[in-house]
PDB file of N, CA and C in Angstrom:
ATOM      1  N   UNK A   1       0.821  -1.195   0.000  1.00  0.00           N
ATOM      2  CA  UNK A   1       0.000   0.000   0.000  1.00  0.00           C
ATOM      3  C   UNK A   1       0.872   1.269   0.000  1.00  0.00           C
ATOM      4  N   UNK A   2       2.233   1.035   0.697  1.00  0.00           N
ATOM      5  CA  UNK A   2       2.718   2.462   0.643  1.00  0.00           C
ATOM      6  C   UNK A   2       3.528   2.635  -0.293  1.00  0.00           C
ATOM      7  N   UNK A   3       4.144   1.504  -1.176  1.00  0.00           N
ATOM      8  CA  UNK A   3       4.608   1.875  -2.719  1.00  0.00           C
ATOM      9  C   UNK A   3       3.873   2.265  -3.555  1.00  0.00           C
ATOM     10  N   UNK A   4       2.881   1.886  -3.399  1.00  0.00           N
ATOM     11  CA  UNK A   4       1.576   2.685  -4.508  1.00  0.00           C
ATOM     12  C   UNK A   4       1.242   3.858  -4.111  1.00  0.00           C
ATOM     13  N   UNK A   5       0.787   4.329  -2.553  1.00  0.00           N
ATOM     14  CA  UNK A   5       0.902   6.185  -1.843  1.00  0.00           C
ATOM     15  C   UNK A   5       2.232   6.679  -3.248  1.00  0.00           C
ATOM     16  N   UNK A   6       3.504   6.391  -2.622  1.00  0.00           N
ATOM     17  CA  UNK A   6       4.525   6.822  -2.965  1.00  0.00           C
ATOM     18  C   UNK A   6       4.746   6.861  -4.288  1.00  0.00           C
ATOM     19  N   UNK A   7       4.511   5.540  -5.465  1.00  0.00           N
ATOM     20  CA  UNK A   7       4.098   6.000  -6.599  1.00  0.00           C
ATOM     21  C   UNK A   7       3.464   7.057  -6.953  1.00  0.00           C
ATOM     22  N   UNK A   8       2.116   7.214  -6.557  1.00  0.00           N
ATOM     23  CA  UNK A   8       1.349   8.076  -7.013  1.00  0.00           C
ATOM     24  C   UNK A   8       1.180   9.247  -6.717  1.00  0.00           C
ATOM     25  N   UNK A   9       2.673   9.616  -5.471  1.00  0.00           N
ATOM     26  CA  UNK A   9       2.962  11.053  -4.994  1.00  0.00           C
ATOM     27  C   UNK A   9       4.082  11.248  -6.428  1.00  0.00           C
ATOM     28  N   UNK A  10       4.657  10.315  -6.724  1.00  0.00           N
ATOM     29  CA  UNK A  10       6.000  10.446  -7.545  1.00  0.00           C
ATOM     30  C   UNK A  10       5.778  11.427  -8.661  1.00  0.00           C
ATOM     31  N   UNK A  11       4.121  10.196  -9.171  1.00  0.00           N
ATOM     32  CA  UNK A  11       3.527  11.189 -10.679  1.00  0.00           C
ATOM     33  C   UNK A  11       3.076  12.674 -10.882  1.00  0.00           C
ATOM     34  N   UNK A  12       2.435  12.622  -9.259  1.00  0.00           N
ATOM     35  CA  UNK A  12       1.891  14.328  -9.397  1.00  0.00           C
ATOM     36  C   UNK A  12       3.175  15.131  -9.440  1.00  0.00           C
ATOM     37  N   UNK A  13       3.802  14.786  -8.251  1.00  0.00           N
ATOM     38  CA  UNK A  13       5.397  15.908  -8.103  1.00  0.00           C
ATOM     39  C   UNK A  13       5.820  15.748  -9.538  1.00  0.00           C
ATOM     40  N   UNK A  14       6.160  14.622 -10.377  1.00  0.00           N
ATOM     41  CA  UNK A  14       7.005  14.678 -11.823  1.00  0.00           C
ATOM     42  C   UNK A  14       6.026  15.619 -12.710  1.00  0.00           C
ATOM     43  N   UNK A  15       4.408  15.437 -12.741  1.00  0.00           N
ATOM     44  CA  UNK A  15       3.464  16.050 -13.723  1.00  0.00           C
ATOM     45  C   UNK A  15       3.707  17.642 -13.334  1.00  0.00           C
ATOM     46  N   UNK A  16       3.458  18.352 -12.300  1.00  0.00           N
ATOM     47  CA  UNK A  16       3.543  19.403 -11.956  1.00  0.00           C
ATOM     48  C   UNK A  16       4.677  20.190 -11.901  1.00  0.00           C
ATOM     49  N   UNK A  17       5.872  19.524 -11.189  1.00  0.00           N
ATOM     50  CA  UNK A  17       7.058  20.084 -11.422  1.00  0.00           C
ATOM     51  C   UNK A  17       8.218  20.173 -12.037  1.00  0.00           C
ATOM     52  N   UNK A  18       7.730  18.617 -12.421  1.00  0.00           N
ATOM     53  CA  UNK A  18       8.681  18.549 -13.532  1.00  0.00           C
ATOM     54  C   UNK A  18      10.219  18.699 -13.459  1.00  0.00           C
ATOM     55  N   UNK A  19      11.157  19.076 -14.709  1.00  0.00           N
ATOM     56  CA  UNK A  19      12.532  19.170 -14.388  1.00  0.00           C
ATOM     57  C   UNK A  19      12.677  20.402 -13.850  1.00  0.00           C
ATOM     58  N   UNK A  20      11.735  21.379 -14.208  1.00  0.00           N
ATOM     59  CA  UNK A  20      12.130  22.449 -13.492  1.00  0.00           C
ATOM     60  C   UNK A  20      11.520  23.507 -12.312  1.00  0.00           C
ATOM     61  N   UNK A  21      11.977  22.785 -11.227  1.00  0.00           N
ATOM     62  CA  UNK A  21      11.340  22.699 -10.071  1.00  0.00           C
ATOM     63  C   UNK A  21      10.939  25.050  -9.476  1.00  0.00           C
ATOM     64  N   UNK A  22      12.003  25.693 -10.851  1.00  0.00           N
ATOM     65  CA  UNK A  22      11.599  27.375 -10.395  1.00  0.00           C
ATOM     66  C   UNK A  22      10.682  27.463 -10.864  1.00  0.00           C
ATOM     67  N   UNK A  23      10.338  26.959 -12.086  1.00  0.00           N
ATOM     68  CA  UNK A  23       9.041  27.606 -13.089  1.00  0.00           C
ATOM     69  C   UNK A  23       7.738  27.129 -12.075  1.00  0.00           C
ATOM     70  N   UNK A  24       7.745  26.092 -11.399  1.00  0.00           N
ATOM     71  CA  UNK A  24       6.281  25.617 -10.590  1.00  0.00           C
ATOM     72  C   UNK A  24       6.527  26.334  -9.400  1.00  0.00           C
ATOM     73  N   UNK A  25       7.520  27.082  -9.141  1.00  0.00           N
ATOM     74  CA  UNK A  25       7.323  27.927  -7.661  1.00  0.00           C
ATOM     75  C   UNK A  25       6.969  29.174  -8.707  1.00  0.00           C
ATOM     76  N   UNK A  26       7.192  29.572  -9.502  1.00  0.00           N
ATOM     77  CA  UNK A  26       6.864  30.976  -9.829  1.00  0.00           C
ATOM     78  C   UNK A  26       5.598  30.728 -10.379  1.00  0.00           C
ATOM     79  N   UNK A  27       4.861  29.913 -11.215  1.00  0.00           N
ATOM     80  CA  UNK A  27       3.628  30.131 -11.102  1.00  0.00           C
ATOM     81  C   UNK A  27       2.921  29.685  -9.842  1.00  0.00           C
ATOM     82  N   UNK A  28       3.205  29.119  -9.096  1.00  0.00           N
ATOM     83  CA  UNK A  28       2.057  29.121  -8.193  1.00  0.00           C
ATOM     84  C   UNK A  28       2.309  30.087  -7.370  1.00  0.00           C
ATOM     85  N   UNK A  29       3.802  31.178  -7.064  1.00  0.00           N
ATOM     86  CA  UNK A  29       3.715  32.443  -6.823  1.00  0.00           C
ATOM     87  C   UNK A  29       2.702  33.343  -7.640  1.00  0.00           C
ATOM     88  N   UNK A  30       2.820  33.674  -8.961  1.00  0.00           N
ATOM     89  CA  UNK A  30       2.296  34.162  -9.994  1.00  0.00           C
ATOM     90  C   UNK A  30       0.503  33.818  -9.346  1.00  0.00           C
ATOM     91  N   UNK A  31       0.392  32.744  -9.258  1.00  0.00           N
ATOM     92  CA  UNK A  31      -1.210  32.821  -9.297  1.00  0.00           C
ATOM     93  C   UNK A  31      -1.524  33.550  -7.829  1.00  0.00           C
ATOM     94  N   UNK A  32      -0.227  33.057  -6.614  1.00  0.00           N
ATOM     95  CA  UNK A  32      -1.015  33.433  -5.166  1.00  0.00           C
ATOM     96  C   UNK A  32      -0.833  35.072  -5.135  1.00  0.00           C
ATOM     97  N   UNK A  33      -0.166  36.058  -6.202  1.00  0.00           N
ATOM     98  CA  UNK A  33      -0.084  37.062  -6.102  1.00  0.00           C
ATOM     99  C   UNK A  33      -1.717  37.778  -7.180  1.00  0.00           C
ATOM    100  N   UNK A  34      -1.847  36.876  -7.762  1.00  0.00           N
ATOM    101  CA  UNK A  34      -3.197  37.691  -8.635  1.00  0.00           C
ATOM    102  C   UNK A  34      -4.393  37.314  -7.611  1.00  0.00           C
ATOM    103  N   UNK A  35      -4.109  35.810  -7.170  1.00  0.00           N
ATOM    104  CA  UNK A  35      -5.668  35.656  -6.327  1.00  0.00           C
ATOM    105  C   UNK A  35      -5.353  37.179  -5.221  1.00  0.00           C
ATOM    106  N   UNK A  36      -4.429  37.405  -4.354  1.00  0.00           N
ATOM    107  CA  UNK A  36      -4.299  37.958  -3.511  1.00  0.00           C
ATOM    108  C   UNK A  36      -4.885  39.456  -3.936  1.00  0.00           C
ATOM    109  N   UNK A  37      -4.445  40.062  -5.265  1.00  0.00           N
ATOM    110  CA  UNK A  37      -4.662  41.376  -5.703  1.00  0.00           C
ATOM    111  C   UNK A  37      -6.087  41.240  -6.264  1.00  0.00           C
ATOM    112  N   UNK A  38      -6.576  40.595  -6.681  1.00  0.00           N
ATOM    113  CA  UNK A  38      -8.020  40.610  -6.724  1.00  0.00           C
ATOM    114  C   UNK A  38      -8.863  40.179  -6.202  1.00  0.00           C
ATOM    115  N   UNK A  39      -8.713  39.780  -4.993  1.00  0.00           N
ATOM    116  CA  UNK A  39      -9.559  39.915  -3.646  1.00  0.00           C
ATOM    117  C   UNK A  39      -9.054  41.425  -2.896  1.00  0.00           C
ATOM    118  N   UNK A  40      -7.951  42.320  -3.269  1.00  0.00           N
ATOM    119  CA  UNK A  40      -8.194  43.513  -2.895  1.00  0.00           C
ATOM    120  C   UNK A  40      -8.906  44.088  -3.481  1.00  0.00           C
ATOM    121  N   UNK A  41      -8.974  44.093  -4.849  1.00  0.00           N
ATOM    122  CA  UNK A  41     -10.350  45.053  -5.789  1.00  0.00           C
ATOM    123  C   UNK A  41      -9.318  45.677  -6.704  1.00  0.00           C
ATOM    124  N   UNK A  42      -7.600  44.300  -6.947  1.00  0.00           N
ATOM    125  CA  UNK A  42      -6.745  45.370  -8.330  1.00  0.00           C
ATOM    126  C   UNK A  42      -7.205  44.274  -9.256  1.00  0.00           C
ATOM    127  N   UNK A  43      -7.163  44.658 -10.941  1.00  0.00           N
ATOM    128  CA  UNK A  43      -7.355  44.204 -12.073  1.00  0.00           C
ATOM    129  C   UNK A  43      -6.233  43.803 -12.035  1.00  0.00           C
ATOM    130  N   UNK A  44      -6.404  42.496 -12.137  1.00  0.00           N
ATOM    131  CA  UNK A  44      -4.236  41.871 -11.445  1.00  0.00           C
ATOM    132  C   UNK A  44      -4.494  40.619 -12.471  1.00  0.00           C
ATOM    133  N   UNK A  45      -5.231  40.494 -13.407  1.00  0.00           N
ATOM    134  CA  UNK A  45      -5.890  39.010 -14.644  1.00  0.00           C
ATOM    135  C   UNK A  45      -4.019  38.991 -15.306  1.00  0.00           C
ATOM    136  N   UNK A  46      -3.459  40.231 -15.874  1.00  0.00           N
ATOM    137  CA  UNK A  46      -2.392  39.929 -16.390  1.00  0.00           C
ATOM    138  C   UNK A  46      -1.321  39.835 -15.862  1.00  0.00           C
ATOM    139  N   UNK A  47      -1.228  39.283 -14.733  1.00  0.00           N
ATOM    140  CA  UNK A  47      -0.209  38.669 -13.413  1.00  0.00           C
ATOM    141  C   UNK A  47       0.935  37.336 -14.221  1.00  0.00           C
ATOM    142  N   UNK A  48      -0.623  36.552 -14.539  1.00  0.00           N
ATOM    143  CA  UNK A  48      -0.248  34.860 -14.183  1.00  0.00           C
ATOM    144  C   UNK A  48      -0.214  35.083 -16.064  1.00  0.00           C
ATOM    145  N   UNK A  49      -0.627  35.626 -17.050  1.00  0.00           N
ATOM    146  CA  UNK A  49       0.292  35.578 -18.562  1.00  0.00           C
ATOM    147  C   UNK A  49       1.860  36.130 -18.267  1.00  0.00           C
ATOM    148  N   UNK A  50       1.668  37.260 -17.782  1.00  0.00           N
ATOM    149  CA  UNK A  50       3.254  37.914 -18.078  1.00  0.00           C
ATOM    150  C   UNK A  50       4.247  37.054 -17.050  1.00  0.00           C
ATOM    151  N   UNK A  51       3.894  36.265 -15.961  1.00  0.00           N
ATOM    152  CA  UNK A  51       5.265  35.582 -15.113  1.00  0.00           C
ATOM    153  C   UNK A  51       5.096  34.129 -16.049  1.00  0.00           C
ATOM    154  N   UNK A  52       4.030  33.387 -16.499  1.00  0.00           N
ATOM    155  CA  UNK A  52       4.563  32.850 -17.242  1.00  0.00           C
ATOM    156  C   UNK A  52       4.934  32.849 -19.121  1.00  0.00           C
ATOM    157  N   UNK A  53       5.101  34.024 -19.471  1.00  0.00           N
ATOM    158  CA  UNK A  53       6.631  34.577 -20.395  1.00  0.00           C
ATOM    159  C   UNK A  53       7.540  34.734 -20.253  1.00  0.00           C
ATOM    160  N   UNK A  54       7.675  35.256 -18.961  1.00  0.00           N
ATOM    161  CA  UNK A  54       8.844  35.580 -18.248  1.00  0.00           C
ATOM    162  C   UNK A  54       9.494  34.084 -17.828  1.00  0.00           C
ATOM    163  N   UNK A  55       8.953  33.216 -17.062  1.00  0.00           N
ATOM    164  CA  UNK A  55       9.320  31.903 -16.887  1.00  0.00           C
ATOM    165  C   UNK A  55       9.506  31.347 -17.801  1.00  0.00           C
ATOM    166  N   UNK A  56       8.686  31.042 -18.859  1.00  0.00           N
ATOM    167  CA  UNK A  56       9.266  30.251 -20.089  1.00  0.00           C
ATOM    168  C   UNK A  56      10.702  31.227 -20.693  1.00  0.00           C
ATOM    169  N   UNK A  57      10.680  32.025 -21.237  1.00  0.00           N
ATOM    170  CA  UNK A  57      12.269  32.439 -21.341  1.00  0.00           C
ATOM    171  C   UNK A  57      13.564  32.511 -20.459  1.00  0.00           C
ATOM    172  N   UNK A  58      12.999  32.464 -19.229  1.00  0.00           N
ATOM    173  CA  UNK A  58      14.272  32.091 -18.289  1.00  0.00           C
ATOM    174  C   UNK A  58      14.513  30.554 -18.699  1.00  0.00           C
ATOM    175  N   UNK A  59      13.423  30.272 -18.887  1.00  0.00           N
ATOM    176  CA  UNK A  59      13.677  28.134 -18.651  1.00  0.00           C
ATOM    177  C   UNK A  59      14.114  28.419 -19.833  1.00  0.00           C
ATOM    178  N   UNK A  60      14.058  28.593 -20.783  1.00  0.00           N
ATOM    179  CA  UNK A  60      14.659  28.460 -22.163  1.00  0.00           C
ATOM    180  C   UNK A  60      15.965  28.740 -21.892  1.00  0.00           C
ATOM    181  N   UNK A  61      16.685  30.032 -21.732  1.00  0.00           N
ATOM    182  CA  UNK A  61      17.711  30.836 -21.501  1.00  0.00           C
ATOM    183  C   UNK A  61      18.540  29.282 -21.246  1.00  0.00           C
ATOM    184  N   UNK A  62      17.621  29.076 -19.553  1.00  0.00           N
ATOM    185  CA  UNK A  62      18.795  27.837 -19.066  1.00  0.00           C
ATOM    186  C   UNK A  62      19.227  27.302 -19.390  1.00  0.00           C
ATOM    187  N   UNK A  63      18.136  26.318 -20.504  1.00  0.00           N
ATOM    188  CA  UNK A  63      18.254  25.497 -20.995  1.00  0.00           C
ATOM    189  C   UNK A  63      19.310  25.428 -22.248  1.00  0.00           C
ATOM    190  N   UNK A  64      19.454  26.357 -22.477  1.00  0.00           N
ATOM    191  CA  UNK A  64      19.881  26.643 -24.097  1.00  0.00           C
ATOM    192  C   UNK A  64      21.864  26.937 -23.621  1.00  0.00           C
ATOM    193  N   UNK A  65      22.139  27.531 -22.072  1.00  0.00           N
ATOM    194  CA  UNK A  65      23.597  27.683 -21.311  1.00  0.00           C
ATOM    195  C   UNK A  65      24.246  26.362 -21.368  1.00  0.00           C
ATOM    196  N   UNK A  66      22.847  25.889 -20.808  1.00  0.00           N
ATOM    197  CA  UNK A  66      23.425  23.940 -19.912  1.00  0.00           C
ATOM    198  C   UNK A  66      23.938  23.793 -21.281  1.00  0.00           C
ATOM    199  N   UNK A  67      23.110  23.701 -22.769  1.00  0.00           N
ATOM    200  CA  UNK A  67      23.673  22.858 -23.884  1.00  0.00           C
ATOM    201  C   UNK A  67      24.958  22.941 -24.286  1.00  0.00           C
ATOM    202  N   UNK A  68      25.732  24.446 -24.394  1.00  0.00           N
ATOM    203  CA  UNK A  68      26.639  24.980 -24.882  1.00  0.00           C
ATOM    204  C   UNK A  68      27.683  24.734 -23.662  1.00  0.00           C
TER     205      UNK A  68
END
């Protein structure tokens, strides 16, 4: 029973975070900063597009150093 728990913690952590464990802290920063600003009453919708552009070109950037 607890290799299968542990399996099936394995898949979510690999589905969600994947290899790159900044991009899933910055969006789920990214989202806890828009929920947060629009429960104050700011128009904060273009939060969670622009950090993840910003995240995908950092992950790229990285990715593209490591190769070279």
């Amino acid at each position: 029973m607890i290799t299968r728990l542990k399996g099936f913690a394995r898949f979510w952590y690999d589905f969600f975070v994947g290899d790159d464990w900044t991009v899933a802290v910055g969006v789920v920063l990214a989202l806890a900063a828009t929920y947060a600003l629009s429960v104050a009453g700011v128009n904060a919708w273009w939060i969670t597009p622009a950090a993840v552009l910003i995240l995908l070109a950092a992950s790229v950037r990285r990715a593209a150093r490591s190769r070279n």
